[in-house]
Protein backbone atom coordinates (compact mmCIF):
# COMPACT_ATOMS: atom_id res chain seq x y z
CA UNK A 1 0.00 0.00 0.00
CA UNK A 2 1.14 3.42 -0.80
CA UNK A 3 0.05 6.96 0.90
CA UNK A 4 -0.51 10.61 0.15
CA UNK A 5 -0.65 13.07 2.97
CA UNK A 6 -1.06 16.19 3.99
CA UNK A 7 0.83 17.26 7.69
CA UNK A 8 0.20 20.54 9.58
CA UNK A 9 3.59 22.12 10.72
CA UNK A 10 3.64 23.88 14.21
CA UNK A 11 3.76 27.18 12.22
CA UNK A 12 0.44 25.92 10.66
CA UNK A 13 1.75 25.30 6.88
CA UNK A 14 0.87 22.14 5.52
CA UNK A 15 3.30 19.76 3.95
CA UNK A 16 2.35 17.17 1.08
CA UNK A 17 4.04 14.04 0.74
CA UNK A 18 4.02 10.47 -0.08
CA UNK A 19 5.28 7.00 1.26
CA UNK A 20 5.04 3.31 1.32
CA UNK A 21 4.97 3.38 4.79
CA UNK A 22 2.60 5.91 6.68
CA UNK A 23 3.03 5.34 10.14
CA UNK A 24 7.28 5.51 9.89
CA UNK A 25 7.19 8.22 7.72
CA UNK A 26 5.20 10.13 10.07
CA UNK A 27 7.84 8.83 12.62
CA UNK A 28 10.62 10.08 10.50
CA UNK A 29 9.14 13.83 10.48
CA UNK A 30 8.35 13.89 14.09
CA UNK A 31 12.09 12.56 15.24
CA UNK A 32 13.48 15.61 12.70
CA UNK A 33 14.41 12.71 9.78
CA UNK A 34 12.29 13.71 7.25
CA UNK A 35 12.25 16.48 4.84
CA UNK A 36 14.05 19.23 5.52
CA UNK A 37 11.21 21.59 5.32
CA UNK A 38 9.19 19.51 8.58
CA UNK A 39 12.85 19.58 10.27
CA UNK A 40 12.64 23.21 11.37
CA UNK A 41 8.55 23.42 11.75
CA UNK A 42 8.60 20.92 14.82
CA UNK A 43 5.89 19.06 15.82
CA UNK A 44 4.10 17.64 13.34
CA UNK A 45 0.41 16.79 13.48
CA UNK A 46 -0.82 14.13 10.08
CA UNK A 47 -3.79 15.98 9.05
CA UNK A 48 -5.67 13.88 6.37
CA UNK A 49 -4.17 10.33 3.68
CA UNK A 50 -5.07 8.07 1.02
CA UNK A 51 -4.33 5.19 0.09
CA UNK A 52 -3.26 3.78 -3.31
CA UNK A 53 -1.95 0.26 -4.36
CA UNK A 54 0.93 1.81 -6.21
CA UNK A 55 3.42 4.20 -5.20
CA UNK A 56 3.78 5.74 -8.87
CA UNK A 57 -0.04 7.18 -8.63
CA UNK A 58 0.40 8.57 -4.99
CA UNK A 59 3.04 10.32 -6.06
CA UNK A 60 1.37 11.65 -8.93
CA UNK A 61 -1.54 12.86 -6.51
CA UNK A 62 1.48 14.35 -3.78
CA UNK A 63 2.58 16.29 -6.99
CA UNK A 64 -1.30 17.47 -7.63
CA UNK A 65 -2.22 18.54 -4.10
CA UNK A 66 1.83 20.55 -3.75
CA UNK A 67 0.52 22.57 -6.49
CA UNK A 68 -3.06 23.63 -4.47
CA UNK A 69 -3.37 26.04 -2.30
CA UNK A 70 -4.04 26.21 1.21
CA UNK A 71 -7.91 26.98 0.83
CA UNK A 72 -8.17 24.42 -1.64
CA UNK A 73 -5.99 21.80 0.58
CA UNK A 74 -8.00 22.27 3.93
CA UNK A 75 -10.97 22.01 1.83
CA UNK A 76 -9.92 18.52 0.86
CA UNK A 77 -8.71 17.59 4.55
CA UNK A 78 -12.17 18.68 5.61
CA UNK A 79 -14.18 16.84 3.28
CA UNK A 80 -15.53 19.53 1.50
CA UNK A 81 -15.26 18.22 -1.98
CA UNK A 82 -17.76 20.78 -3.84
CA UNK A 83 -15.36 23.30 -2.82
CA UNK A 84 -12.61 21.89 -4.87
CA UNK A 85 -13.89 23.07 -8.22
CA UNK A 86 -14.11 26.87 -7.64
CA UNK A 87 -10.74 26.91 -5.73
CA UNK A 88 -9.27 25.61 -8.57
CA UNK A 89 -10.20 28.96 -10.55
CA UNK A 90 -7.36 31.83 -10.92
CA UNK A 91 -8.32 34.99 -9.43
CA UNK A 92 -6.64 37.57 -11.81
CA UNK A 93 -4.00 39.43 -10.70
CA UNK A 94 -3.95 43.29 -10.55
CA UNK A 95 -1.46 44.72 -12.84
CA UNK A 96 0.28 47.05 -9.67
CA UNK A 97 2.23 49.15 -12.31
CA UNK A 98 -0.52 50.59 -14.07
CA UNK A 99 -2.96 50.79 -11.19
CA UNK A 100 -0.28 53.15 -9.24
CA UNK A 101 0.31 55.13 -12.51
CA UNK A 102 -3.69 55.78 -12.47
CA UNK A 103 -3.83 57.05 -9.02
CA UNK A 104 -0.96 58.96 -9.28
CA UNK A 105 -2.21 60.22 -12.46
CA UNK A 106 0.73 59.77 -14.20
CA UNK A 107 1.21 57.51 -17.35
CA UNK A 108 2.86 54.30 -17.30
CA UNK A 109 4.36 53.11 -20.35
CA UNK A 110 1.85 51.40 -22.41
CA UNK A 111 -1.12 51.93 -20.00
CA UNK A 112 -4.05 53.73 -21.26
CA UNK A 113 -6.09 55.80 -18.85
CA UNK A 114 -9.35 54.33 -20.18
CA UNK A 115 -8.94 50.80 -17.64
């Protein structure tokens, strides 16, 4: 059997990874031998796994879930599975160069004042 899981950090980030063997990996992170990113964020707390009969596809799905974020993580720990969907969406990002060059009512290169 092979795992995917999601651990909470004592700084409260969440760390994705993947194993054969759930219960000494999660060993390995508490005792400081596991990644180095769980090394430094001391104790550890397993948060939510699956299961899989083949290592290759749970770490396909630890590769999937590291590139969520942390809305759309918890609301897979949680069991809110209708929420996946619209966290997967892109809010678009606010082009900070010519915003600032509007309300400083200057002109940025390239930015017309029409918005």
């Amino acid at each position: 059997m092979a795992y995917m899981y999601i651990l909470e950090c004592s700084d409260r980030s969440l760390y994705v990874g993947s194993t054969l063997n759930l219960e000494y990996r999660l060993a390995q992170h508490q005792n400081g031998e596991g990644a180095l990113y769980t090394q430094t964020r001391l104790p550890i707390r397993l948060l939510y796994f699956e299961e899989f009969e083949r290592v290759d596809a749970a770490y396909r799905r630890e590769k999937q879930v590291q590139g969520w974020g942390r809305a759309k993580r918890l609301a897979l720990v949680h069991g809110k599975l209708d929420r996946l969907p619209p966290l997967a969406k892109k809010v678009p990002r606010l082009d900070v160069s010519r915003e600032t060059a509007k309300e400083a009512g200057a002109s940025a290169p390239g930015a017309s004042g029409d918005g």
